[in-house]
C-alpha atoms as a PDB file:
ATOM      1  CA  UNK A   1     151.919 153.828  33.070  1.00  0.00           C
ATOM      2  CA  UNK A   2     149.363 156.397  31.877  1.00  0.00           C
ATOM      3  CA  UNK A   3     146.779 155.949  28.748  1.00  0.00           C
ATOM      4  CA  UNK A   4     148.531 157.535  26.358  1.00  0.00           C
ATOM      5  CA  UNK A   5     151.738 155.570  27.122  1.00  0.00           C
ATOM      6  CA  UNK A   6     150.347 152.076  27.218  1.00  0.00           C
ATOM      7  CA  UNK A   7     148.246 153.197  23.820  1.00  0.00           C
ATOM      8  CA  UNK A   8     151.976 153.974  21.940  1.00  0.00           C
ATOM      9  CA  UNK A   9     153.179 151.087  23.462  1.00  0.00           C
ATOM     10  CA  UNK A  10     150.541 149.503  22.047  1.00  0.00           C
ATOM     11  CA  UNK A  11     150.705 150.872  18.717  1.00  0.00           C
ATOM     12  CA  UNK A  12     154.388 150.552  18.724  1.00  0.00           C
ATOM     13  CA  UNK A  13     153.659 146.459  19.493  1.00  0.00           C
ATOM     14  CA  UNK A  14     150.756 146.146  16.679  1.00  0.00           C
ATOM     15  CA  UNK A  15     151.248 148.417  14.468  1.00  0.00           C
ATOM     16  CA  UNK A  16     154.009 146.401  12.156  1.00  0.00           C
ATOM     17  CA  UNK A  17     151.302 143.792  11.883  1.00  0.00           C
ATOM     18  CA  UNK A  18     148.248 146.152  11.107  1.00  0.00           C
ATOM     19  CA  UNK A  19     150.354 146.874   7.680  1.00  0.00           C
ATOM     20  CA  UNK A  20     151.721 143.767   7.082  1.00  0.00           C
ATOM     21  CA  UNK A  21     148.081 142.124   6.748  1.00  0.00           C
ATOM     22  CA  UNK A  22     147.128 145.495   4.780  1.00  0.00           C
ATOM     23  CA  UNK A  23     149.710 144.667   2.574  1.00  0.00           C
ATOM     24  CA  UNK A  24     148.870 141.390   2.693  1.00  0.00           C
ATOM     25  CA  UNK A  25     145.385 142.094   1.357  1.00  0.00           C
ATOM     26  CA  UNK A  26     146.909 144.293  -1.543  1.00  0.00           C
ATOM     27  CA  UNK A  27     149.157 141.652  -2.750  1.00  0.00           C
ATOM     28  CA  UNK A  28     146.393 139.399  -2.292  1.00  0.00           C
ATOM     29  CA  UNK A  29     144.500 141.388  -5.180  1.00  0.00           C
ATOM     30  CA  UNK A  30     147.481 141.502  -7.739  1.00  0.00           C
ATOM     31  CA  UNK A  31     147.891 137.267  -6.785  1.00  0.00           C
ATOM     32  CA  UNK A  32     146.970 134.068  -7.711  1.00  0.00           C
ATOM     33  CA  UNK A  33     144.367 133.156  -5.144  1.00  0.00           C
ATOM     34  CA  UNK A  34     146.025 129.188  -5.066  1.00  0.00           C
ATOM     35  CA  UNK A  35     149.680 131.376  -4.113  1.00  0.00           C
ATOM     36  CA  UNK A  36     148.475 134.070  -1.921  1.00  0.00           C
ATOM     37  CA  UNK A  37     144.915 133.964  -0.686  1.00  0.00           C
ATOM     38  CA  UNK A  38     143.567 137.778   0.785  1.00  0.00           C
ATOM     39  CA  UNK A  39     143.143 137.559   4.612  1.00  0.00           C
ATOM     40  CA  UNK A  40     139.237 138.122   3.864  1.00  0.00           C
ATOM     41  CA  UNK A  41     139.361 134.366   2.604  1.00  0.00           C
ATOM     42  CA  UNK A  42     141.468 133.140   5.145  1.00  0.00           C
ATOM     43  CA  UNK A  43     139.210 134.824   7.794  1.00  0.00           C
ATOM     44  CA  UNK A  44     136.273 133.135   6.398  1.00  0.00           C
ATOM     45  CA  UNK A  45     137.732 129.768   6.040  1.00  0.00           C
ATOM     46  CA  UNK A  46     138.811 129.826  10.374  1.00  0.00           C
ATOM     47  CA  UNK A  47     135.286 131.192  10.752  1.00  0.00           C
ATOM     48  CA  UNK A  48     133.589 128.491   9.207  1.00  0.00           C
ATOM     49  CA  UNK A  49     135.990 125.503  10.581  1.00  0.00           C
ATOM     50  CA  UNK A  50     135.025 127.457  14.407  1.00  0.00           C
ATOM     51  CA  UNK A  51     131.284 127.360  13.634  1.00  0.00           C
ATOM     52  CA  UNK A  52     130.750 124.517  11.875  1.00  0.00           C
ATOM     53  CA  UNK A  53     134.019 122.084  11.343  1.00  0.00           C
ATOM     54  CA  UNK A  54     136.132 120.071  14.107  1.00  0.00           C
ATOM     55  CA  UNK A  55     138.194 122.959  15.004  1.00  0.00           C
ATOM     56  CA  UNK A  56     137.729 122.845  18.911  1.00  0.00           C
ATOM     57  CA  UNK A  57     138.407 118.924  18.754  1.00  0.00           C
ATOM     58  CA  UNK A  58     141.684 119.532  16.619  1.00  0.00           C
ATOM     59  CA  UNK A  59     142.507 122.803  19.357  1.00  0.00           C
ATOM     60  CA  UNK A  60     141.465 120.332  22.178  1.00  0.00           C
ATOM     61  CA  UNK A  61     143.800 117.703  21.038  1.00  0.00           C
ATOM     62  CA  UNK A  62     146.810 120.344  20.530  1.00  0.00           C
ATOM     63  CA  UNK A  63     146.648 122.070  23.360  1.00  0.00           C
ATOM     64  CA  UNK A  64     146.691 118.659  25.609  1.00  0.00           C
ATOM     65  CA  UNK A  65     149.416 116.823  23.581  1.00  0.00           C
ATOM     66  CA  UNK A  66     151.151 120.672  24.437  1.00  0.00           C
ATOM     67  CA  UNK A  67     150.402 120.655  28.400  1.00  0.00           C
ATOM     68  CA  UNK A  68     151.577 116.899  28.868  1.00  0.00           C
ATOM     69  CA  UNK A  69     154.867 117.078  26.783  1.00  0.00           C
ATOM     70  CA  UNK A  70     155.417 120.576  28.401  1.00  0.00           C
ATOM     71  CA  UNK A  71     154.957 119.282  31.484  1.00  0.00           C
ATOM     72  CA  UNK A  72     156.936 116.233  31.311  1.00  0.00           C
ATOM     73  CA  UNK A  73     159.809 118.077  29.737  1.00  0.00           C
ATOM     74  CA  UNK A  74     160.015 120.533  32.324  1.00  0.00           C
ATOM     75  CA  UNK A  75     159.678 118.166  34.973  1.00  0.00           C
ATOM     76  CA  UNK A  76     162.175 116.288  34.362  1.00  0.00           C
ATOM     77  CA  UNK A  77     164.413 119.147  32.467  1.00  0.00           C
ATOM     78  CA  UNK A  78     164.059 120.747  35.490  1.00  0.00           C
ATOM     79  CA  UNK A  79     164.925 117.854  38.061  1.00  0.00           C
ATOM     80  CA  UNK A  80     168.251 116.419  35.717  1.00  0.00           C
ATOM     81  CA  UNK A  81     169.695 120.224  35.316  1.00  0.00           C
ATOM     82  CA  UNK A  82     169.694 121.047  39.154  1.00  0.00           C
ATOM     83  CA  UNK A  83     171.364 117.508  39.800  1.00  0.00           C
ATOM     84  CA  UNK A  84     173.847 118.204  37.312  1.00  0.00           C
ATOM     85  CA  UNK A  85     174.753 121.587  38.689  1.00  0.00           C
ATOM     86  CA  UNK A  86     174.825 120.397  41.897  1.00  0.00           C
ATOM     87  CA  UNK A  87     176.595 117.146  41.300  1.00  0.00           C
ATOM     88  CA  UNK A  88     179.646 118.159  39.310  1.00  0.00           C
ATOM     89  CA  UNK A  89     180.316 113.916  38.777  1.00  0.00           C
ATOM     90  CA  UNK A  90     176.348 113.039  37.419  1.00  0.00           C
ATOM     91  CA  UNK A  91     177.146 116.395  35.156  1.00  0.00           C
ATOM     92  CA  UNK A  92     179.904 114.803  33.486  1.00  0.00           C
ATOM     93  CA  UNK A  93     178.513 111.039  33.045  1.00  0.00           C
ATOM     94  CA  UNK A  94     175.142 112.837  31.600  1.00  0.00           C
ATOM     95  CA  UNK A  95     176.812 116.025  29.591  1.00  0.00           C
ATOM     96  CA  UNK A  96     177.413 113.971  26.231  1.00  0.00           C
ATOM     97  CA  UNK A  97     174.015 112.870  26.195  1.00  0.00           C
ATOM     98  CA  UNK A  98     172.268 116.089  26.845  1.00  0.00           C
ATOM     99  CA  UNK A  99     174.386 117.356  23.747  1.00  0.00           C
ATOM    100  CA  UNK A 100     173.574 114.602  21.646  1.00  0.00           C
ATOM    101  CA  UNK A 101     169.789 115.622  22.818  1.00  0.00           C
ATOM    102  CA  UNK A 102     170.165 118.664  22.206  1.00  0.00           C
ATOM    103  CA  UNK A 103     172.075 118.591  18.085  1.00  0.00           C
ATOM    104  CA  UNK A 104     169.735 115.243  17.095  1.00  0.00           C
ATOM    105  CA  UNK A 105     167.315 116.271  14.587  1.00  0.00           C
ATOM    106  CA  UNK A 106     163.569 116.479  15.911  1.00  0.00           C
ATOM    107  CA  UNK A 107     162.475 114.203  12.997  1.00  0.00           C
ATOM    108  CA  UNK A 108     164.134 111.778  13.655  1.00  0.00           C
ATOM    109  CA  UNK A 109     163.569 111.341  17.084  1.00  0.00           C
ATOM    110  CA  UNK A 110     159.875 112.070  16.446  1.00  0.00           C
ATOM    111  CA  UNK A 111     160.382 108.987  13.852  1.00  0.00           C
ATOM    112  CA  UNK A 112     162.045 106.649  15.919  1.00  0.00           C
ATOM    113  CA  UNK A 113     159.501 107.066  18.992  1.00  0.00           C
ATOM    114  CA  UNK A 114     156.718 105.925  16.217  1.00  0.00           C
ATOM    115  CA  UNK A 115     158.678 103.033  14.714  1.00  0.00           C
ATOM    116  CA  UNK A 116     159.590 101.634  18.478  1.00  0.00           C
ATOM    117  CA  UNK A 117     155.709 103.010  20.322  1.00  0.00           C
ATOM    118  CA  UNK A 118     153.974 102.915  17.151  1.00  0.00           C
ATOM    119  CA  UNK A 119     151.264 106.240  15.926  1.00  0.00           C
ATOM    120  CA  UNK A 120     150.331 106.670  19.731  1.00  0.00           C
ATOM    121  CA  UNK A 121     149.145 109.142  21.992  1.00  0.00           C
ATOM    122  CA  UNK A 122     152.299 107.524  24.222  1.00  0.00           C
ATOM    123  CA  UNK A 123     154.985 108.180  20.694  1.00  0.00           C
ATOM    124  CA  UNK A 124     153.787 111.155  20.930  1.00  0.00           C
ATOM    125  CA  UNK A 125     154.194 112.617  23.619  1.00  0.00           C
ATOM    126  CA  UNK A 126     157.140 111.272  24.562  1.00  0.00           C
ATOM    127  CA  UNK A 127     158.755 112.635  21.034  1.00  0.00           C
ATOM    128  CA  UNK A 128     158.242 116.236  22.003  1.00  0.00           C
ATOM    129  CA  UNK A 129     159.378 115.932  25.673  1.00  0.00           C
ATOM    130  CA  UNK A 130     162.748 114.207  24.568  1.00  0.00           C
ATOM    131  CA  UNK A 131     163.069 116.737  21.812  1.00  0.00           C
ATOM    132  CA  UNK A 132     162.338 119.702  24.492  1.00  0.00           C
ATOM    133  CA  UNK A 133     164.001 117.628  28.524  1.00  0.00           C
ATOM    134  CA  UNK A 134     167.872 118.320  27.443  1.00  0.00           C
ATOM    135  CA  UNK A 135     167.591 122.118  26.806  1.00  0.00           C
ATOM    136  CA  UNK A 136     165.857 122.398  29.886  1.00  0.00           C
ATOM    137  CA  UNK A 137     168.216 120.676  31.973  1.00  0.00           C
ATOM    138  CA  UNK A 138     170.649 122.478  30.277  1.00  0.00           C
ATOM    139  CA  UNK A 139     168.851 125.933  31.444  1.00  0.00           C
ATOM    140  CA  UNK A 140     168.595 124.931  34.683  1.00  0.00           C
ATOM    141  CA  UNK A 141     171.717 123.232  35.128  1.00  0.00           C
ATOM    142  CA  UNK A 142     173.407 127.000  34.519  1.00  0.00           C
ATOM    143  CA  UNK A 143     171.782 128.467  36.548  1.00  0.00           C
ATOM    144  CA  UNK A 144     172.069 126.257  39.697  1.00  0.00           C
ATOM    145  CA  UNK A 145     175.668 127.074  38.940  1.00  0.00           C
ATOM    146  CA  UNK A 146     175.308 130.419  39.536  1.00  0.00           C
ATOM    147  CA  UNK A 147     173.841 130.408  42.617  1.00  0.00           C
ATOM    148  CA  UNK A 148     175.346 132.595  45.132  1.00  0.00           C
ATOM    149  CA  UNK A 149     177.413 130.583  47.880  1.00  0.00           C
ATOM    150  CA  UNK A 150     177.581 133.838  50.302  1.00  0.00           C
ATOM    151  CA  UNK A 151     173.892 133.048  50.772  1.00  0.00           C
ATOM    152  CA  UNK A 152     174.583 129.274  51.701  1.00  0.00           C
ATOM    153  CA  UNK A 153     177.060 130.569  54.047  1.00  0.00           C
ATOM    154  CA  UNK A 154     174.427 132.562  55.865  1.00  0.00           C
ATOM    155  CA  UNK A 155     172.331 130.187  55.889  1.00  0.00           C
ATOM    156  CA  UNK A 156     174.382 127.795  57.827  1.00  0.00           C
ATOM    157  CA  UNK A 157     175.385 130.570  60.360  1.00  0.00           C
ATOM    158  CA  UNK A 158     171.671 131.291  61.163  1.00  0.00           C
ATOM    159  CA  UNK A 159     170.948 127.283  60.843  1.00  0.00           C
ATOM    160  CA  UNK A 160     168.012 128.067  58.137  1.00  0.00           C
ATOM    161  CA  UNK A 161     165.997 124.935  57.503  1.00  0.00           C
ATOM    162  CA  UNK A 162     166.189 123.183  54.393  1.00  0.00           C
ATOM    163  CA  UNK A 163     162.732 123.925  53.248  1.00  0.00           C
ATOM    164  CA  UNK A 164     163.987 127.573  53.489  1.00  0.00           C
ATOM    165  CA  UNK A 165     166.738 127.348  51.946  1.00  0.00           C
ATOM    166  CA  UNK A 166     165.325 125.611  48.826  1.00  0.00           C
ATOM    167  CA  UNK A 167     162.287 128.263  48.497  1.00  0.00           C
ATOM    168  CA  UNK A 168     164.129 131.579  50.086  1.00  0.00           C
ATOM    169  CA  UNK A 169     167.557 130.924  48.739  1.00  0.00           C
ATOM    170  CA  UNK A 170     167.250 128.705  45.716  1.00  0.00           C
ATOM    171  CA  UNK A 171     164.033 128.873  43.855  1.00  0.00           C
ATOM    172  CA  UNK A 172     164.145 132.558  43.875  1.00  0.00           C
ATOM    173  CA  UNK A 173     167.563 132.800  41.959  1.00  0.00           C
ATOM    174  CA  UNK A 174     166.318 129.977  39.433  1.00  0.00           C
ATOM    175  CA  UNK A 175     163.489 131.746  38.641  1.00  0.00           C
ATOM    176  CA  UNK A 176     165.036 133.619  36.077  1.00  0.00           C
ATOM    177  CA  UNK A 177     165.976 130.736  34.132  1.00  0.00           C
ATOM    178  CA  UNK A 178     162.926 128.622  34.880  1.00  0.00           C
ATOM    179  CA  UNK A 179     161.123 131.013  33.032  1.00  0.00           C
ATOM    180  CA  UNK A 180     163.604 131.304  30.399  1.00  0.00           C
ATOM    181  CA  UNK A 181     163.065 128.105  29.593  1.00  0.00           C
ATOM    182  CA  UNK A 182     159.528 127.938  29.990  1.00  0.00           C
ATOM    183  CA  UNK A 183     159.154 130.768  27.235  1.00  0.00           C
ATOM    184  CA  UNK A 184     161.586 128.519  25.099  1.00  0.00           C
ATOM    185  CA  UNK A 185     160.231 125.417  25.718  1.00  0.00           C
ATOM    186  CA  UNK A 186     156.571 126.504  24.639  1.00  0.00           C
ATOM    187  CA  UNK A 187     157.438 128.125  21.408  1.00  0.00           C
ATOM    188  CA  UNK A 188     159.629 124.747  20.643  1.00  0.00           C
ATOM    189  CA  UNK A 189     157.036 122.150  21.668  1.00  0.00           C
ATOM    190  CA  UNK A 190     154.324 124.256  19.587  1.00  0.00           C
ATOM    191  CA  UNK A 191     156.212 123.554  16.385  1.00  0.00           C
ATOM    192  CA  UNK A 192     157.204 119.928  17.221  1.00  0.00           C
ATOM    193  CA  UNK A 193     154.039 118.708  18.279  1.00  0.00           C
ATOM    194  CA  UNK A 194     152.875 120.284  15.063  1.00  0.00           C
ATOM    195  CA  UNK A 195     155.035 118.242  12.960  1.00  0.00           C
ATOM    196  CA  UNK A 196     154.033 115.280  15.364  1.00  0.00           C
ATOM    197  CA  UNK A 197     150.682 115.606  15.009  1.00  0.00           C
ATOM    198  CA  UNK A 198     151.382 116.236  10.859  1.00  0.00           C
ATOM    199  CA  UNK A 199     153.665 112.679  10.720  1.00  0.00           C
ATOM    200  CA  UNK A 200     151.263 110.403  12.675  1.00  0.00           C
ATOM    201  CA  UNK A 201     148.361 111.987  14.976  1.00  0.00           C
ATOM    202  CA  UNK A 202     144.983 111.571  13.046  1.00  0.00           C
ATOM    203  CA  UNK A 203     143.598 115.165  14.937  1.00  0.00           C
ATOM    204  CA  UNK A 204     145.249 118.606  16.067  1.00  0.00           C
ATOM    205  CA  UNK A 205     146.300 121.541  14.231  1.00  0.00           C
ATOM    206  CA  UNK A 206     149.090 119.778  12.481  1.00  0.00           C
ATOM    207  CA  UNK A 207     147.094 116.864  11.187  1.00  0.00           C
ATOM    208  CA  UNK A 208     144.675 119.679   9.434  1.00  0.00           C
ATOM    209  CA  UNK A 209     148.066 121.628   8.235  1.00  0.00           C
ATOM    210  CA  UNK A 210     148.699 118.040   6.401  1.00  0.00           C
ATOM    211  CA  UNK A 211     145.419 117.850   5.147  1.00  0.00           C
ATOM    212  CA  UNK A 212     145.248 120.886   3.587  1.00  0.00           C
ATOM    213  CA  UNK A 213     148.448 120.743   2.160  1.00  0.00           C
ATOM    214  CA  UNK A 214     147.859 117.353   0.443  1.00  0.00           C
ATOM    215  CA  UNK A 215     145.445 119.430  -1.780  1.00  0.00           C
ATOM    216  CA  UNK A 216     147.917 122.417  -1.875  1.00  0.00           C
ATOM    217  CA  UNK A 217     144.906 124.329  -0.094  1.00  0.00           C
ATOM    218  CA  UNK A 218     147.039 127.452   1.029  1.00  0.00           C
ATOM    219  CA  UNK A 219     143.660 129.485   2.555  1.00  0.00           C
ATOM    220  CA  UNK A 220     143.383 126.267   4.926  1.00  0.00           C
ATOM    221  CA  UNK A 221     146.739 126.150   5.627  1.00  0.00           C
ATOM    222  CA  UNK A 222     146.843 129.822   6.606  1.00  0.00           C
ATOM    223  CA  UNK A 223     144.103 129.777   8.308  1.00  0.00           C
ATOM    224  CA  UNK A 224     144.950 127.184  10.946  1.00  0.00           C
ATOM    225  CA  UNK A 225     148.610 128.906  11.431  1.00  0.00           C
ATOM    226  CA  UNK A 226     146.876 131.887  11.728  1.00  0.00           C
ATOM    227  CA  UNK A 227     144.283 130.211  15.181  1.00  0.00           C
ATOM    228  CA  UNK A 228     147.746 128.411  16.456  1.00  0.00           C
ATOM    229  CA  UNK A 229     149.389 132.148  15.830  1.00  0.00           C
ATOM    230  CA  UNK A 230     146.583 133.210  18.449  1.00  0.00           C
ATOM    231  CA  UNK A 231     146.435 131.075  20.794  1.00  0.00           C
ATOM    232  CA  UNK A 232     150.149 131.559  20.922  1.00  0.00           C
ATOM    233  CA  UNK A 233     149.661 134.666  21.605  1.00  0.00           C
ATOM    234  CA  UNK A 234     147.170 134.261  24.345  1.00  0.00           C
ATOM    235  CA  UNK A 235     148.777 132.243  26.472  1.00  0.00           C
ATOM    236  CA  UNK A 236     151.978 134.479  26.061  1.00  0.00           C
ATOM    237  CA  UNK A 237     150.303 137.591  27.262  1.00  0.00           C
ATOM    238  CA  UNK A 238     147.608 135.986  29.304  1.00  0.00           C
ATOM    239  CA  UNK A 239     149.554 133.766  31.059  1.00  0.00           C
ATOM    240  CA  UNK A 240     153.175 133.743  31.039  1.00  0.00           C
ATOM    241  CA  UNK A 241     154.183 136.888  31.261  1.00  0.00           C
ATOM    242  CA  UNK A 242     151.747 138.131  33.912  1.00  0.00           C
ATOM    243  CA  UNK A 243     152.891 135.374  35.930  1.00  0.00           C
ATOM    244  CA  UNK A 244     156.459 136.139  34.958  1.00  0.00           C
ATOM    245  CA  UNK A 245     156.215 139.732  35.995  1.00  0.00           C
ATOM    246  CA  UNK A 246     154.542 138.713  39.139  1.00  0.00           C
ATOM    247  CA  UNK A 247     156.950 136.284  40.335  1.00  0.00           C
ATOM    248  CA  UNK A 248     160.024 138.542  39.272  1.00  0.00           C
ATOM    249  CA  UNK A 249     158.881 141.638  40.886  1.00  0.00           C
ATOM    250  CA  UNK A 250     161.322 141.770  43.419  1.00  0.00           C
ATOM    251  CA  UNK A 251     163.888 142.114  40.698  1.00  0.00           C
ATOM    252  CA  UNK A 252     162.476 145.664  40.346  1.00  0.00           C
ATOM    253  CA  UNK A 253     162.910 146.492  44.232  1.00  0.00           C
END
């Protein structure tokens, strides 16, 4: 892609957001400071809780309730759904209960999981990844389904090992959905693990959303949406989708 292509693509990307904080700031002069606070203040607020608050402890804490529950879920989201799409019995025994998973509010899961563990690390944890495990199984589970069975065929003709026929034949044609649900599965656990942290955690993001709103202190509110907004974003287009692209390029070929 030239310059001047990846700069309009760029543009294109960031240029919505450029004028919604410009309007932003103009509302910001014609509002209440308590109901809209300018971007200046909510700037200043993030840069003072980086230099001199607790905001890498609360990011620390965040980002490894995140990885664990993300990991969990997509371990064993990712183990149940291949079963079930290869085991057309275990699929029906274990269908109702991914639905009921999948429909039961995330409150009060998160709710139970602290009135059976109590305010843990372990409640937790294990809130998000059985609010996140049945949508991942269910992910996977279609797309094990859809794997090709002229390729199994070959692979029996030409006696292909197992080990290649799991990471020539089968992981490839998952990928697609693994990632799917990777990309879902972040942007769910970020907003559970929020409210998590906001019910019972005393650190992370979402225990300083709660704080702040208990004084209806919008700037601080803002302000830490705004640093989970970016880090968000980082590890979207830092991580993900680089790896994404790189692991997918043969769909391209």
């Amino acid at each position: 892609m030239c310059v001047s292509a990846a700069a309009r693509q760029c543009l294109i990307r960031f240029a919505p957001l450029l004028g919604l904080v410009v309007l932003w700031q103009l509302l910001g002069h014609q509002i209440d400071n308590k109901l809209l606070p300018q971007p200046s203040a909510v700037l200043q607020l993030l840069w003072t809780e980086a230099t001199q608050g607790d905001f890498w402890l609360h990011l620390r804490m965040t980002l490894t309730r995140v990885v664990i529950s993300f990991t969990l879920a997509m371990t064993l989201g990712t183990t149940l759904g291949i079963l079930m799409g290869l085991n057309p019995t275990l699929d029906k025994v274990l269908d109702t209960f991914l639905i009921i998973g999948m429909n039961i509010p995330a409150l009060v899961v998160i709710i139970v999981c602290y009135i059976w563990l109590g305010l843990t690390e372990a409640a937790a944890i294990t809130a998000v990844t059985l609010n996140k495990a049945p949508m991942v199984a269910v992910s996977l589970r279609e797309g094990t389904r859809a794997l090709d069975p002229k390729l199994f065929q070959f692979a029996s003709v030409y006696q292909v090992s197992r080990w290649k026929i799991l990471t020539h034949i089968i992981f490839p044609q998952l990928l697609p959905y693994l990632f799917g649900a990777v990309r879902n599965g972040l942007s769910i656990i970020w907003k559970i693990v929020l409210v998590v942290e906001l019910l019972g955690c005393s650190n992370g993001f979402g225990f300083q959303i709660g704080s702040y709103f208990h004084f209806f202190d919008l700037t601080g509110v803002l302000a830490y949406t705004l640093a989970f907004t970016l880090v968000v974003f980082m590890i979207e287009y830092g991580a993900i989708r680089p790896i994404e692209q790189r692991m997918l390029r043969w769909r391209t070929l």
